[in-house]
PDB file of N, CA and C in Angstrom:
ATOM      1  N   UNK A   1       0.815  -1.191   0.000  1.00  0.00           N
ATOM      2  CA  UNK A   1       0.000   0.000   0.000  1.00  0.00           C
ATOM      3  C   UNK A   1       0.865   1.264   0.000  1.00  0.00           C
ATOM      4  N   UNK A   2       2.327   1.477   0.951  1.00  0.00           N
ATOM      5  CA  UNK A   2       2.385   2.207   0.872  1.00  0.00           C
ATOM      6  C   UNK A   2       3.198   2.643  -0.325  1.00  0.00           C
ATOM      7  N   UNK A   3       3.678   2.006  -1.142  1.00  0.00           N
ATOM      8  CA  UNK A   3       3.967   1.130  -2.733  1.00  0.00           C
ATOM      9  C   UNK A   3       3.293   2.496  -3.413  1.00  0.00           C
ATOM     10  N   UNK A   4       2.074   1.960  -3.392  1.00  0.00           N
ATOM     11  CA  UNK A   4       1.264   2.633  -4.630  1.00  0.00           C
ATOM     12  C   UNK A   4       1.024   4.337  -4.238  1.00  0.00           C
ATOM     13  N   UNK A   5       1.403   4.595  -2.808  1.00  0.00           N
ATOM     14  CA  UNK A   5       1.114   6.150  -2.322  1.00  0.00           C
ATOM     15  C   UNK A   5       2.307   6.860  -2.925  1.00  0.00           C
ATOM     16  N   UNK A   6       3.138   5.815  -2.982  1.00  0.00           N
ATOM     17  CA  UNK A   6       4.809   6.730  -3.713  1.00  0.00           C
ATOM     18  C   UNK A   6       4.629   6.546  -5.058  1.00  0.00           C
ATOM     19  N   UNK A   7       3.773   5.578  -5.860  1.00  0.00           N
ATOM     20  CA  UNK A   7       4.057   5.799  -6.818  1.00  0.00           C
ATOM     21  C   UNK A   7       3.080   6.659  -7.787  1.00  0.00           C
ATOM     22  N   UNK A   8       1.426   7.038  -6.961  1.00  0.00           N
ATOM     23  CA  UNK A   8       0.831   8.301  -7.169  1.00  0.00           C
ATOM     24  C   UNK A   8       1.228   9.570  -7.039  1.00  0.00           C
ATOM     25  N   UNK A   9       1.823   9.601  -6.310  1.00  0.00           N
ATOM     26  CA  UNK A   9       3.067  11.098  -5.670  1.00  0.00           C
ATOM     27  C   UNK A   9       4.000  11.433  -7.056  1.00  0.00           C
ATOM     28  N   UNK A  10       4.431  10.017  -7.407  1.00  0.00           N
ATOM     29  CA  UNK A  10       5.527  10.433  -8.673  1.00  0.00           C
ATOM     30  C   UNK A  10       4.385  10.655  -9.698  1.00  0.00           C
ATOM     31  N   UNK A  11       3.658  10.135 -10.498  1.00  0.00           N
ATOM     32  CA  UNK A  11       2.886  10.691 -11.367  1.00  0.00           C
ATOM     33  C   UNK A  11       1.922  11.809 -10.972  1.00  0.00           C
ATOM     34  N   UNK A  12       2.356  12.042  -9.986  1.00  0.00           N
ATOM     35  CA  UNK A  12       1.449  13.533  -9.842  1.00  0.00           C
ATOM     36  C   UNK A  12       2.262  14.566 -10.110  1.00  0.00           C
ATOM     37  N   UNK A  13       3.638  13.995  -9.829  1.00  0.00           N
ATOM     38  CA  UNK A  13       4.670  15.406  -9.951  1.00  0.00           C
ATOM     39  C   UNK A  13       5.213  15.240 -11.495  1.00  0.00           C
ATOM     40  N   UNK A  14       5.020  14.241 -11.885  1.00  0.00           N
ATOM     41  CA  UNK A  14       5.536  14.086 -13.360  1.00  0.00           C
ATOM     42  C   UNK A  14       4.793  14.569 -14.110  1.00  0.00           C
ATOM     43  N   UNK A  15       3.030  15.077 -14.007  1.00  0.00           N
ATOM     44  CA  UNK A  15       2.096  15.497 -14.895  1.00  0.00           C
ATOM     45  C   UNK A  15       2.500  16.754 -14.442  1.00  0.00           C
ATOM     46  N   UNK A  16       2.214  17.178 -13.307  1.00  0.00           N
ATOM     47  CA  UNK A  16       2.753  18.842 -13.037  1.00  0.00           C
ATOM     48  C   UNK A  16       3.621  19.378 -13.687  1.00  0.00           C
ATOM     49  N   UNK A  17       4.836  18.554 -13.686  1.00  0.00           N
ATOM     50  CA  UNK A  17       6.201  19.377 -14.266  1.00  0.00           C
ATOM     51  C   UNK A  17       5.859  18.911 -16.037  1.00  0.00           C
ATOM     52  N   UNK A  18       5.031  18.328 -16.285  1.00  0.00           N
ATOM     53  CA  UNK A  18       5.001  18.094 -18.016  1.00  0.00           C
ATOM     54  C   UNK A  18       4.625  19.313 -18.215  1.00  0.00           C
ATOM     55  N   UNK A  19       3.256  19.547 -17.770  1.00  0.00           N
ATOM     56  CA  UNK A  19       1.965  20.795 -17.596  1.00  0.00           C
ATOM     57  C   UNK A  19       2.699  22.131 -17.619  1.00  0.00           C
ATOM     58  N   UNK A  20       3.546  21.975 -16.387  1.00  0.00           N
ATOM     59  CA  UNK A  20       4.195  23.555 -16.365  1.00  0.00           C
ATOM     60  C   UNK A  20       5.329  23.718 -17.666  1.00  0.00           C
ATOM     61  N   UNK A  21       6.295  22.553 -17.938  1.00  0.00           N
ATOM     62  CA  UNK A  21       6.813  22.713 -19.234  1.00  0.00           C
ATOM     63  C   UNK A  21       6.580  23.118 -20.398  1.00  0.00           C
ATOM     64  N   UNK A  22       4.806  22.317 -20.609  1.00  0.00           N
ATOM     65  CA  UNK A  22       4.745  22.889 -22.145  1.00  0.00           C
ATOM     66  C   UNK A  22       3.866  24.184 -22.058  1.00  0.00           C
ATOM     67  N   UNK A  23       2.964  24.173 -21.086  1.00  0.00           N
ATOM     68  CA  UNK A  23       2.928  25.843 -20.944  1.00  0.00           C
ATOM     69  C   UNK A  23       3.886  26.619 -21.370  1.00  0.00           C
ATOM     70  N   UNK A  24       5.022  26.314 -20.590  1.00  0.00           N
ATOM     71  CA  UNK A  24       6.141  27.508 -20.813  1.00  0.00           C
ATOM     72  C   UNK A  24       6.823  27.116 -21.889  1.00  0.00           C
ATOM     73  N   UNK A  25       6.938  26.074 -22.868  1.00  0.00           N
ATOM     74  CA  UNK A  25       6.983  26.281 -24.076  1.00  0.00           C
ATOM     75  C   UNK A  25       6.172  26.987 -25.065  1.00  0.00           C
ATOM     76  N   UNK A  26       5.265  27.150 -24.969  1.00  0.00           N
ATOM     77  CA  UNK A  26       4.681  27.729 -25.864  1.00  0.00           C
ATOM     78  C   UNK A  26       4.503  29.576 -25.394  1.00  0.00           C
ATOM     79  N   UNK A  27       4.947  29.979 -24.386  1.00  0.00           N
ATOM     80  CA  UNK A  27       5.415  31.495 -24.185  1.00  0.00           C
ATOM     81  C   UNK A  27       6.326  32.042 -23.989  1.00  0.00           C
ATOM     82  N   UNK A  28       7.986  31.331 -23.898  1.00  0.00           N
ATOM     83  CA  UNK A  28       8.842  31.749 -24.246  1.00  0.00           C
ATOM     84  C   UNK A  28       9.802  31.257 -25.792  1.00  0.00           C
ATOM     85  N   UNK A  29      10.420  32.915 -25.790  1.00  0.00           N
ATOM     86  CA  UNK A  29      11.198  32.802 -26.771  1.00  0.00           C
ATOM     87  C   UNK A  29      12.045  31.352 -27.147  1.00  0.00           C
ATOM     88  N   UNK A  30      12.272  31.595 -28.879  1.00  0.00           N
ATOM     89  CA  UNK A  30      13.332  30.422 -29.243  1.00  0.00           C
ATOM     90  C   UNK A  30      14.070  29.564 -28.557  1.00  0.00           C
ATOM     91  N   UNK A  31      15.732  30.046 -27.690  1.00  0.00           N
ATOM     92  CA  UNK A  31      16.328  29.279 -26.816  1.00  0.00           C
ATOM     93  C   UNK A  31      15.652  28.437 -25.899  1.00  0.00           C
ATOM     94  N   UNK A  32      14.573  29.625 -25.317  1.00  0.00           N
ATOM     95  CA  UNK A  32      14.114  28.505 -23.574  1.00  0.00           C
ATOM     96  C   UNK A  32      13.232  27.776 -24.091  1.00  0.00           C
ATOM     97  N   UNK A  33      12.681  27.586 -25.779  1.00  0.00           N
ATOM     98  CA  UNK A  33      11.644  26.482 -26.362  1.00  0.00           C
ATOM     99  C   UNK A  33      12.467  25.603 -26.496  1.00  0.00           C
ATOM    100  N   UNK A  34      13.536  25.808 -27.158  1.00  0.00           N
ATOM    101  CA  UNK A  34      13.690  24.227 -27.792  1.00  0.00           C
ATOM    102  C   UNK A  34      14.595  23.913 -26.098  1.00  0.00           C
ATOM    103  N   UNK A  35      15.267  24.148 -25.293  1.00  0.00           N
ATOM    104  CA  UNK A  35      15.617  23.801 -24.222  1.00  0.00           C
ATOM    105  C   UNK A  35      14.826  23.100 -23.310  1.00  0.00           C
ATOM    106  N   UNK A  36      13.468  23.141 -23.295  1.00  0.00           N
ATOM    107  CA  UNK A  36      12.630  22.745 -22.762  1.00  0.00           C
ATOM    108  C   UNK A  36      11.685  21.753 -23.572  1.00  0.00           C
ATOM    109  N   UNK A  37      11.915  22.263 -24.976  1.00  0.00           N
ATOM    110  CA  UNK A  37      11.217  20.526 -25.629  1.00  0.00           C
ATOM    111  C   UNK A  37      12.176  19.699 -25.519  1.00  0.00           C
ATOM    112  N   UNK A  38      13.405  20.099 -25.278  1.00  0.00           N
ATOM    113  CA  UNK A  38      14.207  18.131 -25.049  1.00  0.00           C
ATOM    114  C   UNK A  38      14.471  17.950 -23.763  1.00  0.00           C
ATOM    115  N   UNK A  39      13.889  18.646 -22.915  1.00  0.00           N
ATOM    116  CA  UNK A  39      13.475  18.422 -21.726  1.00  0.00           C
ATOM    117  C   UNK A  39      12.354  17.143 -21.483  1.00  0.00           C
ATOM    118  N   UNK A  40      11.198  17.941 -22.380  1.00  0.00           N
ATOM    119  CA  UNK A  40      10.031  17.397 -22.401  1.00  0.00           C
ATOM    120  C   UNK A  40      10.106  16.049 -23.060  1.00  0.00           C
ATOM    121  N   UNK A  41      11.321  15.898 -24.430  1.00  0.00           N
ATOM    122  CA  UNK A  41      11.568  14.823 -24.937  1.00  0.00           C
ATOM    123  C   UNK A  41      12.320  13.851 -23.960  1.00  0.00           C
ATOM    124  N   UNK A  42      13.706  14.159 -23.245  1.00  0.00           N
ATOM    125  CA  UNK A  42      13.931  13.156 -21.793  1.00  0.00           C
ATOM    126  C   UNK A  42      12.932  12.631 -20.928  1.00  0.00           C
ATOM    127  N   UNK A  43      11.944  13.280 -20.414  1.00  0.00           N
ATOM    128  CA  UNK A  43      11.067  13.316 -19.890  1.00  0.00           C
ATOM    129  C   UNK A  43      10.074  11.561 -20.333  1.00  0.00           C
ATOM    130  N   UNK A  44       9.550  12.081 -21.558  1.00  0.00           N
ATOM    131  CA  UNK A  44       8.765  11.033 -21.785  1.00  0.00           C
ATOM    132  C   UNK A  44       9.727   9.647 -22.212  1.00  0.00           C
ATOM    133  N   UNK A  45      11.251   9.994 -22.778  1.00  0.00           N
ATOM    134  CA  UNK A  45      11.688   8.575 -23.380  1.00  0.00           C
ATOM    135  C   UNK A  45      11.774   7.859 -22.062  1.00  0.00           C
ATOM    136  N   UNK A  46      11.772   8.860 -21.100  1.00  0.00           N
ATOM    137  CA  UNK A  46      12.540   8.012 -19.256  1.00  0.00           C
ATOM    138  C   UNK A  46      11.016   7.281 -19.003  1.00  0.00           C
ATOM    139  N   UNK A  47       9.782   8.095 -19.498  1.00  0.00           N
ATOM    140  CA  UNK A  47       8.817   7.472 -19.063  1.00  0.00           C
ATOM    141  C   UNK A  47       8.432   5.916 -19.959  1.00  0.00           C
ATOM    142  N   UNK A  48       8.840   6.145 -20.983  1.00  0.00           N
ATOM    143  CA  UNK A  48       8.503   4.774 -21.920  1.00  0.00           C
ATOM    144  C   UNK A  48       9.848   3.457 -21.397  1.00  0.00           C
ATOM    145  N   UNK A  49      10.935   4.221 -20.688  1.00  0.00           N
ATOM    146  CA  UNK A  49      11.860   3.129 -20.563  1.00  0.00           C
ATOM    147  C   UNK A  49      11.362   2.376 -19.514  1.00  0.00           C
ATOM    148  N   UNK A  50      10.768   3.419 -18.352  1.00  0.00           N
ATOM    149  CA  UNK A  50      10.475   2.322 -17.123  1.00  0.00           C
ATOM    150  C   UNK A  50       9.221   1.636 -17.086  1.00  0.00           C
ATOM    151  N   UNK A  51       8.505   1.951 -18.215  1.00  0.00           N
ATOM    152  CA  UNK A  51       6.978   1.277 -18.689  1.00  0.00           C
ATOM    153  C   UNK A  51       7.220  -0.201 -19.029  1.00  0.00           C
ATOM    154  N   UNK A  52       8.261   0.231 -19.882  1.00  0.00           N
ATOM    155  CA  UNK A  52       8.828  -1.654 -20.915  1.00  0.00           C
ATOM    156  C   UNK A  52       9.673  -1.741 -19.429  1.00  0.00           C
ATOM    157  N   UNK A  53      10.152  -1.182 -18.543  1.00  0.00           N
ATOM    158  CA  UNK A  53      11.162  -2.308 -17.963  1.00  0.00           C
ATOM    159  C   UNK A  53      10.178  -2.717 -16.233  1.00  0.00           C
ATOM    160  N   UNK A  54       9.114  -2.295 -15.930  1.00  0.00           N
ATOM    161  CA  UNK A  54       8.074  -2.629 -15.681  1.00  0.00           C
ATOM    162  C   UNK A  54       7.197  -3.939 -16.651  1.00  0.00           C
ATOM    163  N   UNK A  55       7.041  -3.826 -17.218  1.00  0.00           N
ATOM    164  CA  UNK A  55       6.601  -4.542 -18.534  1.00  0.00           C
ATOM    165  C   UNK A  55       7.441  -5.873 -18.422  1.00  0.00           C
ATOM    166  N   UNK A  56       8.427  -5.728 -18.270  1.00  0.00           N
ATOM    167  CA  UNK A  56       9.534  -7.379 -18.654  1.00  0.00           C
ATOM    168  C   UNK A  56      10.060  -7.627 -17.408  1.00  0.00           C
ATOM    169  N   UNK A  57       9.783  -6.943 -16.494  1.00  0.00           N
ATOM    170  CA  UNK A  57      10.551  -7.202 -15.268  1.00  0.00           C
ATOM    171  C   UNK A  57       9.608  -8.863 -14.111  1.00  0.00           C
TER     172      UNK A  57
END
């Protein structure tokens, strides 16, 4: 149980910080965009790695 309270906590903070990212992609200038879409791109490949390694584990 207390398993699943840590692992709601992390997807709560992982949608937050997506949320506040692409907000702020789309209102700042050039540099802090693309700095923050391969942010946003780390972001999700880390999320697809621990999906499959969840997945096969």
């Amino acid at each position: 149980m207390n398993n699943n309270k840590k692992y709601r906590l992390y997807w709560s903070i992982w949608y937050f910080l997506f949320g506040v990212l692409l907000i702020l992609m789309f209102n700042l200038e050039l540099p802090y965009k693309t700095w923050i879409m391969g942010l946003l791109v780390i972001m999700a490949l880390f999320e697809i790695m621990m999906l499959i390694y969840k997945f096969y584990k």
